[in-house]
C-alpha atoms as a PDB file:
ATOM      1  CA  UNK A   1      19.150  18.086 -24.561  1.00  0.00           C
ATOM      2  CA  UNK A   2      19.619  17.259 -20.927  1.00  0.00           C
ATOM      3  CA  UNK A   3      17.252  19.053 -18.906  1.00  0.00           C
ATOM      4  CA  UNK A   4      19.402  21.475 -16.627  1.00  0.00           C
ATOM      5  CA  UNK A   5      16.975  21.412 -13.373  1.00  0.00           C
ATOM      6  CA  UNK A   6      17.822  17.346 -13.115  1.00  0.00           C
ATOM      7  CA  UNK A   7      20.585  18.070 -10.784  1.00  0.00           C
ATOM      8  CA  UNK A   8      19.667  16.532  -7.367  1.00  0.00           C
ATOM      9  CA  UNK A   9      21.867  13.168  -6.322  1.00  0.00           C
ATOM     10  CA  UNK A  10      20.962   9.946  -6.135  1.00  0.00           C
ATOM     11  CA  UNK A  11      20.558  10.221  -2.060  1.00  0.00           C
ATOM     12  CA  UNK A  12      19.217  13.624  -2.265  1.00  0.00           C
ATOM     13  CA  UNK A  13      16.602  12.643  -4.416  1.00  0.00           C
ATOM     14  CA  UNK A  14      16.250   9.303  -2.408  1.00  0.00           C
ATOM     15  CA  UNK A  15      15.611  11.321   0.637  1.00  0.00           C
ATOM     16  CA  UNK A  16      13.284  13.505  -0.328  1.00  0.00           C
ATOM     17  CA  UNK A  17      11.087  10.515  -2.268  1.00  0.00           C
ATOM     18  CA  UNK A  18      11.081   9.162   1.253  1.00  0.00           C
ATOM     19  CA  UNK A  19      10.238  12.199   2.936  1.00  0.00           C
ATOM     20  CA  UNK A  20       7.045  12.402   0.494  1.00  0.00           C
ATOM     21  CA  UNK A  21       5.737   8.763   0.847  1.00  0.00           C
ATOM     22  CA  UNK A  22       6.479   9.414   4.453  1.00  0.00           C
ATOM     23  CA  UNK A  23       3.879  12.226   4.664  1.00  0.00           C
ATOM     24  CA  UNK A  24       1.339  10.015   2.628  1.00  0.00           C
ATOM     25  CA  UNK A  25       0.952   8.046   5.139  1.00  0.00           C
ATOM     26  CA  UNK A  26       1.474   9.041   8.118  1.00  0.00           C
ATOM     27  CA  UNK A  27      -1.596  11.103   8.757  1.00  0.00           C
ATOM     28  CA  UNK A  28      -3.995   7.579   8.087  1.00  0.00           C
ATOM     29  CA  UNK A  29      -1.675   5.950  10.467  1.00  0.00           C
ATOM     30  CA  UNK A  30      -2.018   8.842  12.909  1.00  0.00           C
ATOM     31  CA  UNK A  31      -5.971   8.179  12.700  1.00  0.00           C
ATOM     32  CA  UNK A  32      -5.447   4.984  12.553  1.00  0.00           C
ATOM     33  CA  UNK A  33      -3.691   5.252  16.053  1.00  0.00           C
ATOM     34  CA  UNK A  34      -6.620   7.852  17.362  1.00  0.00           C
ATOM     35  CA  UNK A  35      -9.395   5.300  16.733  1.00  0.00           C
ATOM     36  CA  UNK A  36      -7.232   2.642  18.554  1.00  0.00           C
ATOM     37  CA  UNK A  37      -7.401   5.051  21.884  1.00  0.00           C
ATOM     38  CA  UNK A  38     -11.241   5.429  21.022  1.00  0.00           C
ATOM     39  CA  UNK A  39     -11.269   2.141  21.822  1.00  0.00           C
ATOM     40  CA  UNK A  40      -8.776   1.545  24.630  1.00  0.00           C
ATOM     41  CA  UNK A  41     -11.469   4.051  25.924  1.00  0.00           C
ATOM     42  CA  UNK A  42     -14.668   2.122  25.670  1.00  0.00           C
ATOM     43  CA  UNK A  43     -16.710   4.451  23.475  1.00  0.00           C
ATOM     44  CA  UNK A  44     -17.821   4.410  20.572  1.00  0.00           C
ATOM     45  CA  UNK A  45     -16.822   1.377  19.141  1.00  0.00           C
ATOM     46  CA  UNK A  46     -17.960   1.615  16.108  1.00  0.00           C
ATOM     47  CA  UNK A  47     -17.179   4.786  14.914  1.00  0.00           C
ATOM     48  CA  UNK A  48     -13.754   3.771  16.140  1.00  0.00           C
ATOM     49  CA  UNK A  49     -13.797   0.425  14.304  1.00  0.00           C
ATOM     50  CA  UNK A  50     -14.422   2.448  11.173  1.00  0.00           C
ATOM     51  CA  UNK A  51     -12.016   5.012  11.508  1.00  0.00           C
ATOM     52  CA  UNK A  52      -9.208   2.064  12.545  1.00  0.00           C
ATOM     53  CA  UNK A  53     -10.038   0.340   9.103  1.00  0.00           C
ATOM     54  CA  UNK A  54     -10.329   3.447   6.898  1.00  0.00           C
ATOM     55  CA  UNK A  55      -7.168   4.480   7.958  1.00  0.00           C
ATOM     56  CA  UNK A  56      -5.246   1.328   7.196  1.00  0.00           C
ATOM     57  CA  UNK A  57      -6.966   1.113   3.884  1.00  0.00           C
ATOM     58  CA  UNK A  58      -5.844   4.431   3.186  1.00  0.00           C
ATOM     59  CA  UNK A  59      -2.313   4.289   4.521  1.00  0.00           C
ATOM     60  CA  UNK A  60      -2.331   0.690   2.294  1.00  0.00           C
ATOM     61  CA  UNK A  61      -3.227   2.288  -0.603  1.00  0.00           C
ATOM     62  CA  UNK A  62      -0.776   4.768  -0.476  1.00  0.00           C
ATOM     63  CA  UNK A  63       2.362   2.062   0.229  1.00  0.00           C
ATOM     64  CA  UNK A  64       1.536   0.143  -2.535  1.00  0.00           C
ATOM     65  CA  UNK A  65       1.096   2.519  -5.144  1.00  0.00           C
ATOM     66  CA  UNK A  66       4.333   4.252  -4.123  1.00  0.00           C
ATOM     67  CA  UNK A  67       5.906   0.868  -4.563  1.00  0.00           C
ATOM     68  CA  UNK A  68       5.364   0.586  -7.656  1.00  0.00           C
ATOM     69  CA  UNK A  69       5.992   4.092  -8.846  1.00  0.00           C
ATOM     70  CA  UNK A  70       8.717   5.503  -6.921  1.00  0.00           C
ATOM     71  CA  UNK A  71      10.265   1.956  -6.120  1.00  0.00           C
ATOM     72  CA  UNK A  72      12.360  -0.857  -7.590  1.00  0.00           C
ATOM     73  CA  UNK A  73       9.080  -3.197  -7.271  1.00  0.00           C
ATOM     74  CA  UNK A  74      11.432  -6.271  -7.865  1.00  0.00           C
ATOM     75  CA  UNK A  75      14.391  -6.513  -9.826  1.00  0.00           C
ATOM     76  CA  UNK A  76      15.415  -3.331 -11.278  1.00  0.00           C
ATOM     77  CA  UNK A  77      15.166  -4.132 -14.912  1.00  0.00           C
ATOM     78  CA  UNK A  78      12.037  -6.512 -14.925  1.00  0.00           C
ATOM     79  CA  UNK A  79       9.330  -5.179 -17.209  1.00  0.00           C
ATOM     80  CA  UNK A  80       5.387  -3.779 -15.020  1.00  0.00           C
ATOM     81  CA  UNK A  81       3.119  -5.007 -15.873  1.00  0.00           C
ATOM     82  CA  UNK A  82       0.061  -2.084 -16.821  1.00  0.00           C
ATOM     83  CA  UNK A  83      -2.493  -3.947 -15.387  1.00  0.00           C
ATOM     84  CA  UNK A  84      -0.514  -3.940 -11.806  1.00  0.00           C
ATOM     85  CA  UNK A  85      -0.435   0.011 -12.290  1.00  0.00           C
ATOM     86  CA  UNK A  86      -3.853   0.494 -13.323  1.00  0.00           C
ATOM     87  CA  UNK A  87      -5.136  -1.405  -9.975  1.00  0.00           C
ATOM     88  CA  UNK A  88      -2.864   0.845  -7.930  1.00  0.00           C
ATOM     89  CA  UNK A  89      -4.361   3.936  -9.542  1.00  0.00           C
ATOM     90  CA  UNK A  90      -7.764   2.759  -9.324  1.00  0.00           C
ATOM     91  CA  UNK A  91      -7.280   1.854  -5.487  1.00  0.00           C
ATOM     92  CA  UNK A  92      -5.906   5.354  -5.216  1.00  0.00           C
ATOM     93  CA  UNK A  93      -8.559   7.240  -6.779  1.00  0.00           C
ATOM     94  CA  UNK A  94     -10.982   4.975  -4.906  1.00  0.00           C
ATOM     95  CA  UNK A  95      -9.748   7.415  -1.692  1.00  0.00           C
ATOM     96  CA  UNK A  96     -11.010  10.501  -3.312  1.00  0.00           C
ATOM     97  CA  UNK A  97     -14.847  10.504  -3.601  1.00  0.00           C
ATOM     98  CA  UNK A  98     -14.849  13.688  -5.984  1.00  0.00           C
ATOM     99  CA  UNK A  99     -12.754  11.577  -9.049  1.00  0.00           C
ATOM    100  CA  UNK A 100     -13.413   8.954 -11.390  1.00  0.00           C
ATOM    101  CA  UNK A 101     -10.673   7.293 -13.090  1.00  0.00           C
ATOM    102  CA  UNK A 102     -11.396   5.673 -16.688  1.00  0.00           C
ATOM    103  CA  UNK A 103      -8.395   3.393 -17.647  1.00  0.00           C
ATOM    104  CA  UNK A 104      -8.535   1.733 -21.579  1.00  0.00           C
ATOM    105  CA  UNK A 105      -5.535   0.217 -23.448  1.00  0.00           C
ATOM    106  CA  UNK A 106      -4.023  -3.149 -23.329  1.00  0.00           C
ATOM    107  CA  UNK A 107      -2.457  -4.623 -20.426  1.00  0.00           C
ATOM    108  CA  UNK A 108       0.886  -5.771 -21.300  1.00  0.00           C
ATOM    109  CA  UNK A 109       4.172  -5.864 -20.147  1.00  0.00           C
ATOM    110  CA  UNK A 110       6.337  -2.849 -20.594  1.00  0.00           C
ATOM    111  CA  UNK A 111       9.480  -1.288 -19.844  1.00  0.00           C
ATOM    112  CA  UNK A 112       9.984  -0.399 -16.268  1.00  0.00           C
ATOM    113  CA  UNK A 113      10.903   3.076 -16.529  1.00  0.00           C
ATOM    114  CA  UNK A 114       7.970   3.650 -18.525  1.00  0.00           C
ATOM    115  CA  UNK A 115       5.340   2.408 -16.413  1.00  0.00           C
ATOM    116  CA  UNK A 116       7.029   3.945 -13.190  1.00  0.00           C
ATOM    117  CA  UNK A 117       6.345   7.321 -15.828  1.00  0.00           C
ATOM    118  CA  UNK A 118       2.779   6.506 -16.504  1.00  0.00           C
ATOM    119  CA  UNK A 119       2.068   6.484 -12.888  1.00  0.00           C
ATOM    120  CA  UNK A 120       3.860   9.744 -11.960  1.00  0.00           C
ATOM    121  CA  UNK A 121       1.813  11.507 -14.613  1.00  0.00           C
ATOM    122  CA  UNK A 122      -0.891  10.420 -13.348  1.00  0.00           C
ATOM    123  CA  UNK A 123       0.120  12.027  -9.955  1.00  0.00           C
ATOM    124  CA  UNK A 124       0.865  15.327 -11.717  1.00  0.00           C
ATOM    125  CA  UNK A 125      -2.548  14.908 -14.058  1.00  0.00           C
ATOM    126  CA  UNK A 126      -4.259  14.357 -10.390  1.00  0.00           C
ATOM    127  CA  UNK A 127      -3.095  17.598  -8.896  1.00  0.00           C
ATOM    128  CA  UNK A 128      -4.642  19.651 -12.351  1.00  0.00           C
ATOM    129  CA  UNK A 129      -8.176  18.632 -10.842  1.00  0.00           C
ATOM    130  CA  UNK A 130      -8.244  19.533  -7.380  1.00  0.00           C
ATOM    131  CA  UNK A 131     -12.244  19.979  -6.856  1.00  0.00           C
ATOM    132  CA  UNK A 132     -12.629  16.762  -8.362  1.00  0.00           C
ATOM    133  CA  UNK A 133     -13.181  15.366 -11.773  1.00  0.00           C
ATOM    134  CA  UNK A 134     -12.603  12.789 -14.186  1.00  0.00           C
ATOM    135  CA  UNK A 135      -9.148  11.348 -15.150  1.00  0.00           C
ATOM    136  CA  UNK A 136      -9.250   9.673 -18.494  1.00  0.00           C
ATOM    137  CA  UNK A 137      -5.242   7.094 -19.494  1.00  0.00           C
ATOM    138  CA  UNK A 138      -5.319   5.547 -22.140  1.00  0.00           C
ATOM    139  CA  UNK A 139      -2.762   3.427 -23.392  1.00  0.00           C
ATOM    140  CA  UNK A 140      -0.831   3.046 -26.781  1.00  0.00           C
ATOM    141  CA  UNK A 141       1.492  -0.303 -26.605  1.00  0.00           C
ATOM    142  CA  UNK A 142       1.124  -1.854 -29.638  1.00  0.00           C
ATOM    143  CA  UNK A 143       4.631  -4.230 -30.409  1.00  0.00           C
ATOM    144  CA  UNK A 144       7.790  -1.950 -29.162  1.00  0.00           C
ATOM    145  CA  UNK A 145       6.034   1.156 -28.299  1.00  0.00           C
ATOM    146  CA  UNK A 146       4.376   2.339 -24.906  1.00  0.00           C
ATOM    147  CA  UNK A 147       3.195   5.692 -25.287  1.00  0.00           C
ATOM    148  CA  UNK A 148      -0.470   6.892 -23.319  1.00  0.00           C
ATOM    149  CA  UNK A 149      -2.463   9.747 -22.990  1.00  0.00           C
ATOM    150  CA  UNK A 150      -3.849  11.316 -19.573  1.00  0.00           C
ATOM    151  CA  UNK A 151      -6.679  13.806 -19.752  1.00  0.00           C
ATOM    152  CA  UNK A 152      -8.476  15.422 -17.045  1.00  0.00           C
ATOM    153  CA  UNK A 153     -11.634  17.048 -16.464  1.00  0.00           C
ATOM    154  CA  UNK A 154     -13.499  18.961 -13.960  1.00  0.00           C
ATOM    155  CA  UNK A 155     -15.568  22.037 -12.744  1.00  0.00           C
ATOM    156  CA  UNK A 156     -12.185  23.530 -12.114  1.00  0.00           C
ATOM    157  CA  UNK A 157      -8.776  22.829 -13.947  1.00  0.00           C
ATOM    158  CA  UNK A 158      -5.271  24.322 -13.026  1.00  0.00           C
ATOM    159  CA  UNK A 159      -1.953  24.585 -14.579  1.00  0.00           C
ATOM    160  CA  UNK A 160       0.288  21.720 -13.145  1.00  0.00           C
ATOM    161  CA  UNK A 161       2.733  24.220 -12.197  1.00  0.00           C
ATOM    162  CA  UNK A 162       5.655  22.500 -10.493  1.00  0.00           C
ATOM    163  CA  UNK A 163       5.923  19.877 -12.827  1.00  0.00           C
ATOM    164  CA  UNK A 164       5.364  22.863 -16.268  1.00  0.00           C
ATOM    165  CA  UNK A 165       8.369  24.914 -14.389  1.00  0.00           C
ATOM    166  CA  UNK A 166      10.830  21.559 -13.752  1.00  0.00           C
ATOM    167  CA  UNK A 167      10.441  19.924 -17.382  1.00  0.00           C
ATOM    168  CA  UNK A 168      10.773  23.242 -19.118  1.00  0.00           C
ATOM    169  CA  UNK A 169      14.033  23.877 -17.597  1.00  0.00           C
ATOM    170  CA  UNK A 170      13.148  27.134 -15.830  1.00  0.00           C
ATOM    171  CA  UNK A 171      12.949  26.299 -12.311  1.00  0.00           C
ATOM    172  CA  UNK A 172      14.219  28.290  -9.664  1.00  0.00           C
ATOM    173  CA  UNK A 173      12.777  27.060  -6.667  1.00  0.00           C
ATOM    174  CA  UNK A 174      14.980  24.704  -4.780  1.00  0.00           C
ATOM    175  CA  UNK A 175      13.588  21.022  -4.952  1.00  0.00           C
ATOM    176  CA  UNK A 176      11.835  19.961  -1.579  1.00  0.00           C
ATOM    177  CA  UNK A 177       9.335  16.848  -0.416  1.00  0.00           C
ATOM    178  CA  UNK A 178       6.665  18.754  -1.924  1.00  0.00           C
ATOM    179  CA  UNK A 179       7.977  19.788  -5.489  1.00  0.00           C
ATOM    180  CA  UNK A 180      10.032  16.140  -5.278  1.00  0.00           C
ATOM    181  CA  UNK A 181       7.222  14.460  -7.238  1.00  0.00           C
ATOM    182  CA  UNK A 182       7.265  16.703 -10.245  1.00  0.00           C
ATOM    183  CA  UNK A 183      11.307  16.096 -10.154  1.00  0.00           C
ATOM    184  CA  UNK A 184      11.359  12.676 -10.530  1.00  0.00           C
ATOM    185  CA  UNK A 185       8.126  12.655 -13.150  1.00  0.00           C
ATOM    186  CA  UNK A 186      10.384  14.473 -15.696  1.00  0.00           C
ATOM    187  CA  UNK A 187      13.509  12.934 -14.284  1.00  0.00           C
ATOM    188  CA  UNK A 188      11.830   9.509 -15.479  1.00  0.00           C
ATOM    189  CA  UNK A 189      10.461  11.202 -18.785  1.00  0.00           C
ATOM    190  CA  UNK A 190      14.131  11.723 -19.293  1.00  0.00           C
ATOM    191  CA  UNK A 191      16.206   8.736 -18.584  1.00  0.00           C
ATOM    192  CA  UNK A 192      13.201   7.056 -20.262  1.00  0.00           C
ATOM    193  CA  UNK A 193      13.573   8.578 -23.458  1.00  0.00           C
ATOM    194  CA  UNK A 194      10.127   9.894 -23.481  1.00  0.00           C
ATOM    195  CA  UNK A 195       8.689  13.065 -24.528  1.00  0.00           C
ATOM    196  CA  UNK A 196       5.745  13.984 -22.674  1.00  0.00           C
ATOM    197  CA  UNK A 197       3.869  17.658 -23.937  1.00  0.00           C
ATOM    198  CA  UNK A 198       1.027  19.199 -22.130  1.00  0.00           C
ATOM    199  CA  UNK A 199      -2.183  21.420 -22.957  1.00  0.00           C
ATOM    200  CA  UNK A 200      -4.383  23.288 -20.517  1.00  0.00           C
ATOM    201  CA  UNK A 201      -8.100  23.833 -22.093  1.00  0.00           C
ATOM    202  CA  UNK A 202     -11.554  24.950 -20.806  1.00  0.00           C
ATOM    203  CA  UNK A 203     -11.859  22.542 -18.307  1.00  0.00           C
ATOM    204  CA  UNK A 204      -9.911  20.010 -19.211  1.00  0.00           C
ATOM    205  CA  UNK A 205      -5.654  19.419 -19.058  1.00  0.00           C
ATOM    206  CA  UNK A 206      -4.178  16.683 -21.418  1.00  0.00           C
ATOM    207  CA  UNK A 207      -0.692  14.857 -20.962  1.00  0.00           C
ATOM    208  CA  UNK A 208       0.416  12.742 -24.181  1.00  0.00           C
ATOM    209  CA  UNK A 209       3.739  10.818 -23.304  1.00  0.00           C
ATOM    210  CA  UNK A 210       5.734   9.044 -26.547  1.00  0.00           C
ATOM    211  CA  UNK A 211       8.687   7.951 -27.695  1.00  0.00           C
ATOM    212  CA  UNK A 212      11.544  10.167 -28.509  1.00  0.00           C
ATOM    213  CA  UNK A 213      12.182   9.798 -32.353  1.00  0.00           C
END
């Protein structure tokens, strides 16, 4: 059954991806741009040097991960490779001192669409932990299927509420940059063929994404 909150257009929902990678990074390159005036200002150099480079690591970090899961990332129909996506989410959570990210499965090559999911999830699994934690994919992609688990843990653990309103169908918020993430997660779950289900425990949230049968 098609979900009825996957109404946006194409540009719609092209605009407000952009709009969201667009606020990603433009606060490192902001600091990126202070640190440059710390040093067009002849002080402290190297607390300037450091801020210059953290800031285009971070603003880095962000680009390419959002190339590979909110972009075409080559041809549109050429399979990801997992291995690819599990560096990007690895440099991502390297940002974010309070998480550790433990990533198991094979790396193969899988469907596009599927991978572009994985990483999404991941996003949505991220925001469940926001005090920090531990986020826990593993990966099922033995011959034709690619289906993976995410589980987080932490001292605190919320309900990823955007994304729980969208893919049940009972959204009534109208879609913005900041829900626009959630959107295209189950968007992708759909056009995918993928069921993904949820559970919130004590302290821990766990996605599992599979096949539809």
């Amino acid at each position: 059954m098609k979900n009825p909150n996957l109404t946006l257009s194409g540009a719609d929902l092209a605009a407000l991806l952009a709009s969201r990678i667009c606020h990603d990074v433009v606060n490192p390159i902001g600091a990126a741009g202070n640190g440059l005036e710390l040093l067009d200002a002849g002080g402290m150099d190297d607390e300037a040097l450091n801020l210059v480079r953290q800031s285009v690591l971070s603003a880095t970090v962000h680009l390419k991960f959002a190339r590979i899961a909110f972009g075409a990332s080559g041809t549109l129909d050429t399979p990801l490779d997992t291995g690819e996506a599990e560096i990007a989410a690895q440099d991502l959570i390297g940002l974010n001192k309070r998480l550790t990210l433990n990533w198991t499965g094979p790396r193969v090559n899988a469907p596009k669409g599927r991978v572009k999911l994985l990483l999404n999830l991941f996003l949505v699994a991220q925001s469940t932990v926001p005090r920090g934690g531990t986020i826990d994919v593993g990966l099922d992609a033995a011959g034709d299927i690619f289906a993976f688990i995410i589980r987080t843990r932490g001292p605190y653990v919320q309900l990823p509420a955007d994304f729980s309103r969208i893919y049940g169908g009972v959204m009534e918020d109208p879609i913005t940059s900041h829900n626009v993430q959630p959107y295209f997660t189950a968007l992708l779950a759909e056009e995918t063929g993928m069921s993904v289900e949820f559970v919130v425990n004590e302290g821990e949230v766990v996605f599992e994404a599979k096949p539809v049968v």
